[in-house]
PDB file of N, CA and C in Angstrom:
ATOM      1  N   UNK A   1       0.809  -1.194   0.000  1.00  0.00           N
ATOM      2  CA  UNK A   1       0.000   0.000   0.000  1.00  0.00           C
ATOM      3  C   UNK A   1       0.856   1.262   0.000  1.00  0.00           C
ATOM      4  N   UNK A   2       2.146   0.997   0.332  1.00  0.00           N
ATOM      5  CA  UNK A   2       2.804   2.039   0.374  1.00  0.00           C
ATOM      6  C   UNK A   2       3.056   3.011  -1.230  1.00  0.00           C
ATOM      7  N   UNK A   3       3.340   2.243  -2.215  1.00  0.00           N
ATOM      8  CA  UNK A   3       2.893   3.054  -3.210  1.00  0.00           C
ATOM      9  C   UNK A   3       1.622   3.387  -4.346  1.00  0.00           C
ATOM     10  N   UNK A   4       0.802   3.387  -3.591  1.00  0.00           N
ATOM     11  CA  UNK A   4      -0.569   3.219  -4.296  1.00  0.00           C
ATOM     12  C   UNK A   4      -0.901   4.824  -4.323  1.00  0.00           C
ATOM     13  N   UNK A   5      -0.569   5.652  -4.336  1.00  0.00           N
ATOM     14  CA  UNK A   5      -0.513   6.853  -4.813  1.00  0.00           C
ATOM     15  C   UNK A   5       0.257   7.079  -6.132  1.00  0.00           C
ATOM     16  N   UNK A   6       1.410   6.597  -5.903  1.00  0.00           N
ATOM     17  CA  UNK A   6       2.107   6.385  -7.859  1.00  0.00           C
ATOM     18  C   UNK A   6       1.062   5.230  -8.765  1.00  0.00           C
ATOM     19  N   UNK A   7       0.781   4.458  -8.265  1.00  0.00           N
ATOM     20  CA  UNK A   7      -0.035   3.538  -8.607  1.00  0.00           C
ATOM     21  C   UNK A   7      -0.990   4.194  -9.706  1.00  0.00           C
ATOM     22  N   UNK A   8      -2.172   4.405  -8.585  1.00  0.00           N
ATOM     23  CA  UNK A   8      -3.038   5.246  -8.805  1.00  0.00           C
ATOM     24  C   UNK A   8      -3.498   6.295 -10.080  1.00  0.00           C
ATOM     25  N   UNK A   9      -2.514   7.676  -8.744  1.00  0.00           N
ATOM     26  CA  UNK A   9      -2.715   8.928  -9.226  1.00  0.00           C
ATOM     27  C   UNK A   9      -1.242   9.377 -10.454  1.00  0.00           C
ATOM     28  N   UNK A  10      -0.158   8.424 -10.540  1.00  0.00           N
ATOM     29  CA  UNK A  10       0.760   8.382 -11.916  1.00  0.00           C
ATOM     30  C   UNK A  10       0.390   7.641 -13.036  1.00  0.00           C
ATOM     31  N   UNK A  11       0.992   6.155 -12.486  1.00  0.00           N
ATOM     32  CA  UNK A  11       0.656   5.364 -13.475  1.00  0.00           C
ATOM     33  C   UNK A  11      -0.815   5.215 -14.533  1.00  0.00           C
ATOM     34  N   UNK A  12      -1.762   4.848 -13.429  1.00  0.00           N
ATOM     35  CA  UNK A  12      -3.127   4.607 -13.612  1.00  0.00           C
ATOM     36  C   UNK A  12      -3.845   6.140 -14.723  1.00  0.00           C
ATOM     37  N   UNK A  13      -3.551   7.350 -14.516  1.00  0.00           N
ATOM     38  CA  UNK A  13      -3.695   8.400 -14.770  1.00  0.00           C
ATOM     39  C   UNK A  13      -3.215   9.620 -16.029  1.00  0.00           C
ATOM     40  N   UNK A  14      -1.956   8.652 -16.271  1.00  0.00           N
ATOM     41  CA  UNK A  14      -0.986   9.621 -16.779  1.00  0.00           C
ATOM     42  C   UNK A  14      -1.274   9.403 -18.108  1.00  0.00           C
ATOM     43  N   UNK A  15      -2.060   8.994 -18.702  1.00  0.00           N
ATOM     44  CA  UNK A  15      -2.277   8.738 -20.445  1.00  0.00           C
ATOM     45  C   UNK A  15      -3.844   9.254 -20.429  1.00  0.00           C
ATOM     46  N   UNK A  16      -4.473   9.372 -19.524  1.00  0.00           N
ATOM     47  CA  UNK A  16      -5.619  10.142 -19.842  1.00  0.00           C
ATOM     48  C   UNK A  16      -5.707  12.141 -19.648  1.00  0.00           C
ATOM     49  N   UNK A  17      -4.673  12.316 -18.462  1.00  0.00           N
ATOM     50  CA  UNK A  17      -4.663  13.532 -17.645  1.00  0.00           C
ATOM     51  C   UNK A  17      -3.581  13.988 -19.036  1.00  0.00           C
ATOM     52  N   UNK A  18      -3.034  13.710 -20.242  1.00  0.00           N
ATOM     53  CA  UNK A  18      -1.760  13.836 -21.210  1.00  0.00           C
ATOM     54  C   UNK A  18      -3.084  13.895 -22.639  1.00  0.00           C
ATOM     55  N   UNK A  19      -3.924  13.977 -22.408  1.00  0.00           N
ATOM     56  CA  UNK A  19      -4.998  13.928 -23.440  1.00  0.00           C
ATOM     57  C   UNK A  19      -4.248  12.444 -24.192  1.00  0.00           C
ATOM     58  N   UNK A  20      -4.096  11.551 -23.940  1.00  0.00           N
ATOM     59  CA  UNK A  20      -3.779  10.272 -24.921  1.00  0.00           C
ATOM     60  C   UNK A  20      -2.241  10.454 -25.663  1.00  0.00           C
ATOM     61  N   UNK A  21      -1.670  11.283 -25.145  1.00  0.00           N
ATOM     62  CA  UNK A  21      -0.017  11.659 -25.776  1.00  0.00           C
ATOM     63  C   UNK A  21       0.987  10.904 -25.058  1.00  0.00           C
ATOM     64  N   UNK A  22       0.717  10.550 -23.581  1.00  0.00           N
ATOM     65  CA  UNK A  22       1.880  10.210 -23.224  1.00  0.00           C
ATOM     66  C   UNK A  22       0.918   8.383 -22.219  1.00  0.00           C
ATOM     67  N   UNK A  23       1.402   7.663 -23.293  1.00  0.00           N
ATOM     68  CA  UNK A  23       1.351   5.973 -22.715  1.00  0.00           C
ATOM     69  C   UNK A  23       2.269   5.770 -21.422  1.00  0.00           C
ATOM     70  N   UNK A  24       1.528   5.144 -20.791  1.00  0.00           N
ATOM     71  CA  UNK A  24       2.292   4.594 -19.181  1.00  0.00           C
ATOM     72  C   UNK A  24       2.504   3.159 -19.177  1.00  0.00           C
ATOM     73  N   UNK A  25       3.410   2.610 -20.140  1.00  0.00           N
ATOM     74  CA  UNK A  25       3.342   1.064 -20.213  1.00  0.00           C
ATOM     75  C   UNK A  25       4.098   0.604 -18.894  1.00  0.00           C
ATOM     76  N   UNK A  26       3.388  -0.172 -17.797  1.00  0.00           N
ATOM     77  CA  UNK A  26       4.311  -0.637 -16.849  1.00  0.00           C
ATOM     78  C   UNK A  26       3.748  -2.050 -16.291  1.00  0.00           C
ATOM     79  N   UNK A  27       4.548  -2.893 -15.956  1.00  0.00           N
ATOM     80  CA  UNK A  27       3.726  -3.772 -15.358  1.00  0.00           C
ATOM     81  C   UNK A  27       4.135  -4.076 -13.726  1.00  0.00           C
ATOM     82  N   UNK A  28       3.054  -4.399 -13.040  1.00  0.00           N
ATOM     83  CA  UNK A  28       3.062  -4.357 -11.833  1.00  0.00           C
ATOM     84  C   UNK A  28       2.818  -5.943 -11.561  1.00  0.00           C
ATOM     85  N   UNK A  29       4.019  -6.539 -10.736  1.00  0.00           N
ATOM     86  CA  UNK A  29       3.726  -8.340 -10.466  1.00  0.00           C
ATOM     87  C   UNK A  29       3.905  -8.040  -8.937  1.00  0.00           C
ATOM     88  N   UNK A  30       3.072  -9.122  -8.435  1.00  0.00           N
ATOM     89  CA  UNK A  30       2.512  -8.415  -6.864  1.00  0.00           C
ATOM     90  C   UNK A  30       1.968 -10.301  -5.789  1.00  0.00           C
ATOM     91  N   UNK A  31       2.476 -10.830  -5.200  1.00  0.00           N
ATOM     92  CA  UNK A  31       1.562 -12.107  -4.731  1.00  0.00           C
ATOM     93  C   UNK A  31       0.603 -11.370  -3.958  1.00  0.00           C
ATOM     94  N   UNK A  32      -0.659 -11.986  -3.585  1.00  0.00           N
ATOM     95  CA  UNK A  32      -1.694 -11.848  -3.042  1.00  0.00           C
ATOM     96  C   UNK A  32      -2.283 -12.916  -2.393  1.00  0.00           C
ATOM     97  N   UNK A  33      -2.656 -13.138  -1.500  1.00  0.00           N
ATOM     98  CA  UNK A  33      -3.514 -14.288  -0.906  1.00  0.00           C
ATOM     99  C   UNK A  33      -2.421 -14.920   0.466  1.00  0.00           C
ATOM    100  N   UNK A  34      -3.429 -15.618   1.101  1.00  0.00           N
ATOM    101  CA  UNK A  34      -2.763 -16.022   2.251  1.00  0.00           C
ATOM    102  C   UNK A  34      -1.762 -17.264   1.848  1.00  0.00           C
ATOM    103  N   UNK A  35      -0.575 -17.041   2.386  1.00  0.00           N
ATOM    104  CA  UNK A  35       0.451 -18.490   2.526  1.00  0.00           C
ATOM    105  C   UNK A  35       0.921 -18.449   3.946  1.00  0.00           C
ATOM    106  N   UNK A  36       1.984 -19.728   3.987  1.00  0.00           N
ATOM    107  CA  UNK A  36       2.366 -19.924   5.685  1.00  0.00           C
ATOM    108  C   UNK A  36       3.702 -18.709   5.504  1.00  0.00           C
ATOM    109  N   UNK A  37       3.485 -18.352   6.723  1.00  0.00           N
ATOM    110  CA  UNK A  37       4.102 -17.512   7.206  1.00  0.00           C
ATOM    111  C   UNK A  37       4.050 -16.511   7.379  1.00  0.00           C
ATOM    112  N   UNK A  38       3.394 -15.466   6.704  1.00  0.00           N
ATOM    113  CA  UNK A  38       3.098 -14.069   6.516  1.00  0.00           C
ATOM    114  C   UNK A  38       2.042 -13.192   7.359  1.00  0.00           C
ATOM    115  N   UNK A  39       2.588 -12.067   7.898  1.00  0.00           N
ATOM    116  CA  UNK A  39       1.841 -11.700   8.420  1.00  0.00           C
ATOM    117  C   UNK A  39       0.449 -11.411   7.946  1.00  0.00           C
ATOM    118  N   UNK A  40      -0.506 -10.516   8.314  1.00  0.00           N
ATOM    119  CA  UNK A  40      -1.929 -10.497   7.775  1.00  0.00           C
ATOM    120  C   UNK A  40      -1.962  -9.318   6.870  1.00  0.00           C
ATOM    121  N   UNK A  41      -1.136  -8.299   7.032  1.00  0.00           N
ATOM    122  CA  UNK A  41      -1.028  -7.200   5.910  1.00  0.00           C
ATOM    123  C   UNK A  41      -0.405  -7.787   5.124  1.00  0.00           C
ATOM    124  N   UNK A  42       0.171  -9.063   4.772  1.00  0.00           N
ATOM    125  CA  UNK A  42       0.801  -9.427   3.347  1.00  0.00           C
ATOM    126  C   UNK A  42      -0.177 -10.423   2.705  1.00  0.00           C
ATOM    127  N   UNK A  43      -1.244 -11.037   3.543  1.00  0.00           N
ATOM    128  CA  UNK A  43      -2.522 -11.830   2.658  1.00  0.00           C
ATOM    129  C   UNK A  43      -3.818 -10.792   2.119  1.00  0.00           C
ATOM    130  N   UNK A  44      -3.439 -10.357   1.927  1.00  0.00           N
ATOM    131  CA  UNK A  44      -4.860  -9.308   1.266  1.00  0.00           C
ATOM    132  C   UNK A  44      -4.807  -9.246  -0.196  1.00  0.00           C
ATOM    133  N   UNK A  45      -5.858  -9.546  -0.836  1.00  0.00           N
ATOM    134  CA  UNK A  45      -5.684  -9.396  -2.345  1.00  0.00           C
ATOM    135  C   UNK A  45      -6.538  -7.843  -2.667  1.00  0.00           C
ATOM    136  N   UNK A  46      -5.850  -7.415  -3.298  1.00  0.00           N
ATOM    137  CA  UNK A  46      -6.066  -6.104  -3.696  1.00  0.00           C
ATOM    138  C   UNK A  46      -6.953  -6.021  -5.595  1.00  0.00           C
ATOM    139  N   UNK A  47      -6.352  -7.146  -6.328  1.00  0.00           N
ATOM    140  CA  UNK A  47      -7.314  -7.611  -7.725  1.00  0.00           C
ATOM    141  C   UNK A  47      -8.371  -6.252  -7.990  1.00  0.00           C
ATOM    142  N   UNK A  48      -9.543  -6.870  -7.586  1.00  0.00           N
ATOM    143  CA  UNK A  48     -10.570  -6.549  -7.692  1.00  0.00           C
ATOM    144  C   UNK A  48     -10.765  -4.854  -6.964  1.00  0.00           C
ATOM    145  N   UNK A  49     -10.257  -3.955  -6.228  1.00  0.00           N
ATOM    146  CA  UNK A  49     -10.065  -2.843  -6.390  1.00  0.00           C
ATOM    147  C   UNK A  49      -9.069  -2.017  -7.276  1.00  0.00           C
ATOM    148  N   UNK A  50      -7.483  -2.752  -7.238  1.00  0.00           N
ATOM    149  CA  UNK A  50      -6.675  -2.364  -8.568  1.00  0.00           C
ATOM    150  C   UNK A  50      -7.818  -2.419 -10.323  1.00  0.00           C
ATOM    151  N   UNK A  51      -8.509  -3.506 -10.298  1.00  0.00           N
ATOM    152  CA  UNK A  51      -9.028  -3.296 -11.418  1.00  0.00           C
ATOM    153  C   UNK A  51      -9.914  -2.021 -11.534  1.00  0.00           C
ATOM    154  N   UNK A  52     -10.885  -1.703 -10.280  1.00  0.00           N
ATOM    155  CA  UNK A  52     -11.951  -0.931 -10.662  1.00  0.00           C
ATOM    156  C   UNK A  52     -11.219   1.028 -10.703  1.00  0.00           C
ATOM    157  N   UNK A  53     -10.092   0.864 -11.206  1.00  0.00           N
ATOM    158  CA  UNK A  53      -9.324   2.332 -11.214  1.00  0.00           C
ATOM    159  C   UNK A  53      -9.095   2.451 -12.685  1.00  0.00           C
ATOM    160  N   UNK A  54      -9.483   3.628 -13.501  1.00  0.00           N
ATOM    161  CA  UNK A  54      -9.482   3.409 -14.711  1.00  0.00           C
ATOM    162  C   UNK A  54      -8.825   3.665 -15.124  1.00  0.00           C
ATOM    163  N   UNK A  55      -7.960   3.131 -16.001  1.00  0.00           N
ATOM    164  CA  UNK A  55      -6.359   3.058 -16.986  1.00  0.00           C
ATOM    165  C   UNK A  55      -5.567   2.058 -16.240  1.00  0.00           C
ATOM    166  N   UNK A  56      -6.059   1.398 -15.269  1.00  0.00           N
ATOM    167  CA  UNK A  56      -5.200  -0.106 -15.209  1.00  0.00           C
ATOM    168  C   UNK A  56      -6.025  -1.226 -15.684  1.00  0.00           C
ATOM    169  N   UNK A  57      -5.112  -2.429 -15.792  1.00  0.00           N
ATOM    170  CA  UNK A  57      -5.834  -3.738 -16.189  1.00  0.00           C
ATOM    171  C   UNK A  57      -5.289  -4.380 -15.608  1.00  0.00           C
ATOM    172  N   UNK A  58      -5.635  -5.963 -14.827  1.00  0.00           N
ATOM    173  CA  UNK A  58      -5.444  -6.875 -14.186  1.00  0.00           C
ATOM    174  C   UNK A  58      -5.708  -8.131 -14.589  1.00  0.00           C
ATOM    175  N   UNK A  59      -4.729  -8.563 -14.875  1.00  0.00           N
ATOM    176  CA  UNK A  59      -4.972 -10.114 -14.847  1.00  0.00           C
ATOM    177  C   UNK A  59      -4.648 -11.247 -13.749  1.00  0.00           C
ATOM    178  N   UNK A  60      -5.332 -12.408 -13.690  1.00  0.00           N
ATOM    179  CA  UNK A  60      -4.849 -13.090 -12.539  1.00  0.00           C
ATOM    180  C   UNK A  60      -4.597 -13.998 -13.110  1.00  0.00           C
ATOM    181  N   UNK A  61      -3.192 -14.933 -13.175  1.00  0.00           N
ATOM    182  CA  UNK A  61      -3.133 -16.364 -13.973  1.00  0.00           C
ATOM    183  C   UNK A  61      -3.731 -17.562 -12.734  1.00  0.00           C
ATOM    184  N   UNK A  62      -4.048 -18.665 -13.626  1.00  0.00           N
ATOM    185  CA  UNK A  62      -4.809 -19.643 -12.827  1.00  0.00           C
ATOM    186  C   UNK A  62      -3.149 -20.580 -12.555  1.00  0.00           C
ATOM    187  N   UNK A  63      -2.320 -20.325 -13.313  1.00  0.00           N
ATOM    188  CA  UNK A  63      -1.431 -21.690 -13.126  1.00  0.00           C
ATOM    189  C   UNK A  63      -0.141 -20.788 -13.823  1.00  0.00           C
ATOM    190  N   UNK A  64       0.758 -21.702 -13.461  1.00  0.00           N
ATOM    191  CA  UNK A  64       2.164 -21.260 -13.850  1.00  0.00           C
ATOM    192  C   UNK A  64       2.352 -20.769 -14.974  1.00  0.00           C
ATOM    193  N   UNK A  65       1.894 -22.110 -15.859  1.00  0.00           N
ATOM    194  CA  UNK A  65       1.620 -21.822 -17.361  1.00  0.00           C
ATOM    195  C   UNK A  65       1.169 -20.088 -18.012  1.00  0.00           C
ATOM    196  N   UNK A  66      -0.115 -20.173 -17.346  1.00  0.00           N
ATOM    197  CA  UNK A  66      -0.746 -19.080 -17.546  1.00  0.00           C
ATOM    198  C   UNK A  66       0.107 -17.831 -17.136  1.00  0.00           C
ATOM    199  N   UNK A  67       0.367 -17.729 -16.126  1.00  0.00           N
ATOM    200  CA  UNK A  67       1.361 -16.808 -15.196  1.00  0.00           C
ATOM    201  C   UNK A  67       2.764 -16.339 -16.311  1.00  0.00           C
ATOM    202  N   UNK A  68       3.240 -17.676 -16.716  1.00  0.00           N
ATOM    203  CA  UNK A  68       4.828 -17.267 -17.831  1.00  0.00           C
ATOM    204  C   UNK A  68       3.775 -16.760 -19.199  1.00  0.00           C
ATOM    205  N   UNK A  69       2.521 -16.733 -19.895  1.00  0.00           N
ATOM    206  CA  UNK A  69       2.009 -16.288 -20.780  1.00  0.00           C
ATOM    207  C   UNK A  69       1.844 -15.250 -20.825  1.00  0.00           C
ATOM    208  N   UNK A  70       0.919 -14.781 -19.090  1.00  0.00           N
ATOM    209  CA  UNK A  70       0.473 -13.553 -19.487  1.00  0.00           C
ATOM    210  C   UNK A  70       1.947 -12.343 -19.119  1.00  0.00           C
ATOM    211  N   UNK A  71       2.648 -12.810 -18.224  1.00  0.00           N
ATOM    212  CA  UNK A  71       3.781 -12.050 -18.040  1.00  0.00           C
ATOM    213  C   UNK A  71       4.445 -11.270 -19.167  1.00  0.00           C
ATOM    214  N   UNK A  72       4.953 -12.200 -19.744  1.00  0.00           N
ATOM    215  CA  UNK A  72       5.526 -12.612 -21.185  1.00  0.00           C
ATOM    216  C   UNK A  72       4.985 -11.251 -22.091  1.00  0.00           C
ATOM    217  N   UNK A  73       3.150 -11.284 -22.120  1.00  0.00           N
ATOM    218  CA  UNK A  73       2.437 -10.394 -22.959  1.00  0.00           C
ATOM    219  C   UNK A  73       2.634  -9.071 -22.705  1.00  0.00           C
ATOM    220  N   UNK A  74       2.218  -8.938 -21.152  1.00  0.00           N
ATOM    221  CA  UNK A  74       2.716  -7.635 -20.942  1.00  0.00           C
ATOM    222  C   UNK A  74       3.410  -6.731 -21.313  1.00  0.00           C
ATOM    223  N   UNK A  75       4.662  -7.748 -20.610  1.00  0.00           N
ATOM    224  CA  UNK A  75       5.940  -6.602 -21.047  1.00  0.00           C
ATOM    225  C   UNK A  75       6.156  -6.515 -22.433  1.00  0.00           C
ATOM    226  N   UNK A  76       5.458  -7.270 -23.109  1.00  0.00           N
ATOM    227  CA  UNK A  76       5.670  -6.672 -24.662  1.00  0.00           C
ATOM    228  C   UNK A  76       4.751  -5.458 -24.930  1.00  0.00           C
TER     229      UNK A  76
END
């Protein structure tokens, strides 16, 4: 949460607030969900509010496979 203001109000922002002149290609890889060990501020999935901010997109891979695909797409 600590940078969810660049997030947000840069990344998320900066190709609409540029009238469509200046693209913000970045990708953001992030784990989410509970595993052993972690405290409780590191199991929170954030998904489904990152998506509803407009000029980001989110994908979630189901499997590894998926995960090296969509990665892969991105950064292109």
């Amino acid at each position: 949460m600590q940078a969810i203001d660049q997030i947000v109000n840069s990344a998320g922002k900066t190709y609409y607030m540029s009238g469509g002149n200046v693209p913000c290609p970045v990708v953001f890889r992030g784990p989410n969900g509970a595993a052993s060990g972690v405290a409780a501020q590191h199991s929170q999935d954030y998904a489904a509010w990152y998506g509803s901010i407009p000029g980001l997109k989110v994908v979630i891979p189901w499997s590894a496979e998926d995960c090296k695909g969509l990665l892969k797409s991105a950064i292109r």
